[in-house]
C-alpha atoms as a PDB file:
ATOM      1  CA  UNK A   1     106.885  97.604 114.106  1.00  0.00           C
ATOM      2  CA  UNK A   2     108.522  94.653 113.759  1.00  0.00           C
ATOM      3  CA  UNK A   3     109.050  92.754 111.119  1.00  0.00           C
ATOM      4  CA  UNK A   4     111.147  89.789 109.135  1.00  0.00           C
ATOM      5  CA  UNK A   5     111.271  89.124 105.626  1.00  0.00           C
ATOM      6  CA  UNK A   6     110.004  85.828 104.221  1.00  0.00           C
ATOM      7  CA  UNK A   7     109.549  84.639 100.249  1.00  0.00           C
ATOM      8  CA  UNK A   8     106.238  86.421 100.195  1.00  0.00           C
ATOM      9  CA  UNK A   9     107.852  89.928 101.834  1.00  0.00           C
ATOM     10  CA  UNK A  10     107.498  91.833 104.530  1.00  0.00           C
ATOM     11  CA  UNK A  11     105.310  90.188 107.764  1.00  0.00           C
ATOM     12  CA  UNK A  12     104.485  91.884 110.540  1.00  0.00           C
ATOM     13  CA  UNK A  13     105.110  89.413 113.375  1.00  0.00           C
ATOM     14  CA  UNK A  14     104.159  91.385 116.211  1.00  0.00           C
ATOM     15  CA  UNK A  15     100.284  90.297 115.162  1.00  0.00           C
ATOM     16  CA  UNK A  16     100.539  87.079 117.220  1.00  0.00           C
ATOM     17  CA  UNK A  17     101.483  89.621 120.292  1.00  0.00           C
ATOM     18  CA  UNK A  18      98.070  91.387 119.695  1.00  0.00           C
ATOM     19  CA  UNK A  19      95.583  88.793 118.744  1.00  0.00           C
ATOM     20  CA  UNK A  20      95.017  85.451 119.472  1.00  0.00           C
ATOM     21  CA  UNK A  21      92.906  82.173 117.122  1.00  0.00           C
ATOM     22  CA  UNK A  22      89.560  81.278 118.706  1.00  0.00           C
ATOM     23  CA  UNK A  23      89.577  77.658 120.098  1.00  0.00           C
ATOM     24  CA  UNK A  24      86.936  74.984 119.395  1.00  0.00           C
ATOM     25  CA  UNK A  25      83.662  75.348 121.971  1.00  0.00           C
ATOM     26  CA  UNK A  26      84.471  79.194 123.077  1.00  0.00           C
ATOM     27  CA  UNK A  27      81.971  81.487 122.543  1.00  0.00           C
ATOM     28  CA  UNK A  28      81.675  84.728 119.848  1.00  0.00           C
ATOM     29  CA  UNK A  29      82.630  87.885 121.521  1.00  0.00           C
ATOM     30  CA  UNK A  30      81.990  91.677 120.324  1.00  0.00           C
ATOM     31  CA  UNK A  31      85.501  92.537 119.039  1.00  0.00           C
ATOM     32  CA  UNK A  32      86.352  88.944 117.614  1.00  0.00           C
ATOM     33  CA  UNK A  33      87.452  89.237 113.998  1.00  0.00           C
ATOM     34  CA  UNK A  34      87.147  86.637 110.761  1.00  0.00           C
ATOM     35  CA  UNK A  35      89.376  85.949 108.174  1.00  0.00           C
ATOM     36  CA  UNK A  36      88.084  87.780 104.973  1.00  0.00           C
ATOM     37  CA  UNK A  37      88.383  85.266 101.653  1.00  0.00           C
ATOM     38  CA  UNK A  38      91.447  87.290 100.813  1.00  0.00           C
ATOM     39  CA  UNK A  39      93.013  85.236 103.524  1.00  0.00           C
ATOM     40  CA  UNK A  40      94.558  87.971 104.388  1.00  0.00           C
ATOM     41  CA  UNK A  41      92.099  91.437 105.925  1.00  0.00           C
ATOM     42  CA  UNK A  42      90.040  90.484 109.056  1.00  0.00           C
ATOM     43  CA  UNK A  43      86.661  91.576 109.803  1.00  0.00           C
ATOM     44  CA  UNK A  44      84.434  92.325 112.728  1.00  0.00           C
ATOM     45  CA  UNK A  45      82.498  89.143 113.424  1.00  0.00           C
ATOM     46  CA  UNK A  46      78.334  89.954 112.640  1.00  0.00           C
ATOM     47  CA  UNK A  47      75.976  90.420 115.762  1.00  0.00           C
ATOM     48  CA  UNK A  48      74.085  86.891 114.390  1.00  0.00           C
ATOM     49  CA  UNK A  49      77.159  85.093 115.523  1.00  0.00           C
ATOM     50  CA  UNK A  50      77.214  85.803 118.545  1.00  0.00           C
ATOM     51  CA  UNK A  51      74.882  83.430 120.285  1.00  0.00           C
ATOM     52  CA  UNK A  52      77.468  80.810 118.416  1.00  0.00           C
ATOM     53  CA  UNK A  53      80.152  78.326 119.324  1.00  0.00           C
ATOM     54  CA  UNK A  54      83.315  78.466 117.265  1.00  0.00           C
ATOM     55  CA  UNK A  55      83.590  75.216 115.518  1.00  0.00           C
ATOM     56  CA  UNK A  56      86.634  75.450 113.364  1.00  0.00           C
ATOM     57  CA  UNK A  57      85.037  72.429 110.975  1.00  0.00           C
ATOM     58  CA  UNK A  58      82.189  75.245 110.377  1.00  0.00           C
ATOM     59  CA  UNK A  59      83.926  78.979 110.342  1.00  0.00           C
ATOM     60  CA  UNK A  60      86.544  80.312 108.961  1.00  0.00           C
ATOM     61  CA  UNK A  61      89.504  80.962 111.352  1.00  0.00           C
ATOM     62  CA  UNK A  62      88.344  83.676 114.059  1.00  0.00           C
ATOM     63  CA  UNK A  63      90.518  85.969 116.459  1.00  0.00           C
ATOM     64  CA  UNK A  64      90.112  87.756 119.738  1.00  0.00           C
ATOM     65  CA  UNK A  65      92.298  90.685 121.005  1.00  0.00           C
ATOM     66  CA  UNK A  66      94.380  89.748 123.588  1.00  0.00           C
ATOM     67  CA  UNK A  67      94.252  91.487 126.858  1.00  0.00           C
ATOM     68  CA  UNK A  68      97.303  93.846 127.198  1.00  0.00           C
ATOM     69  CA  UNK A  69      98.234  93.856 123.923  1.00  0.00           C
ATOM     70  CA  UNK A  70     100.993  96.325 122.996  1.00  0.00           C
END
């Protein structure tokens, strides 16, 4: 893993590699995660959002495994 130290500590900055943020209009996938309040665990998005748009004024910030990742 890669990583690089910031004030916080240690980030993994491979995650932008892996995943990338949902854009405004695109529809809910199975697999698409949400940012947790924590702001900083991700979740598996619920089945009731799926029929949604992502609307970034509405949801939290969303992201969808990109194809192959490493």
């Amino acid at each position: 893993m890669e990583t690089t130290v910031i004030a916080q500590g240690l980030v993994d900055v491979s995650v932008g590699h892996r995943y990338r943020l949902l854009l405004k209009g695109e529809r809910f996938q199975r697999g698409d995660q949400c940012l947790n309040d924590d702001c900083e665990t991700w979740s598996d998005v619920s089945t009731i959002v799926l029929r949604c748009d992502y609307n970034p004024a509405v949801f939290v910030p969303h992201r969808r495994p990109t194809p192959n990742a490493k």
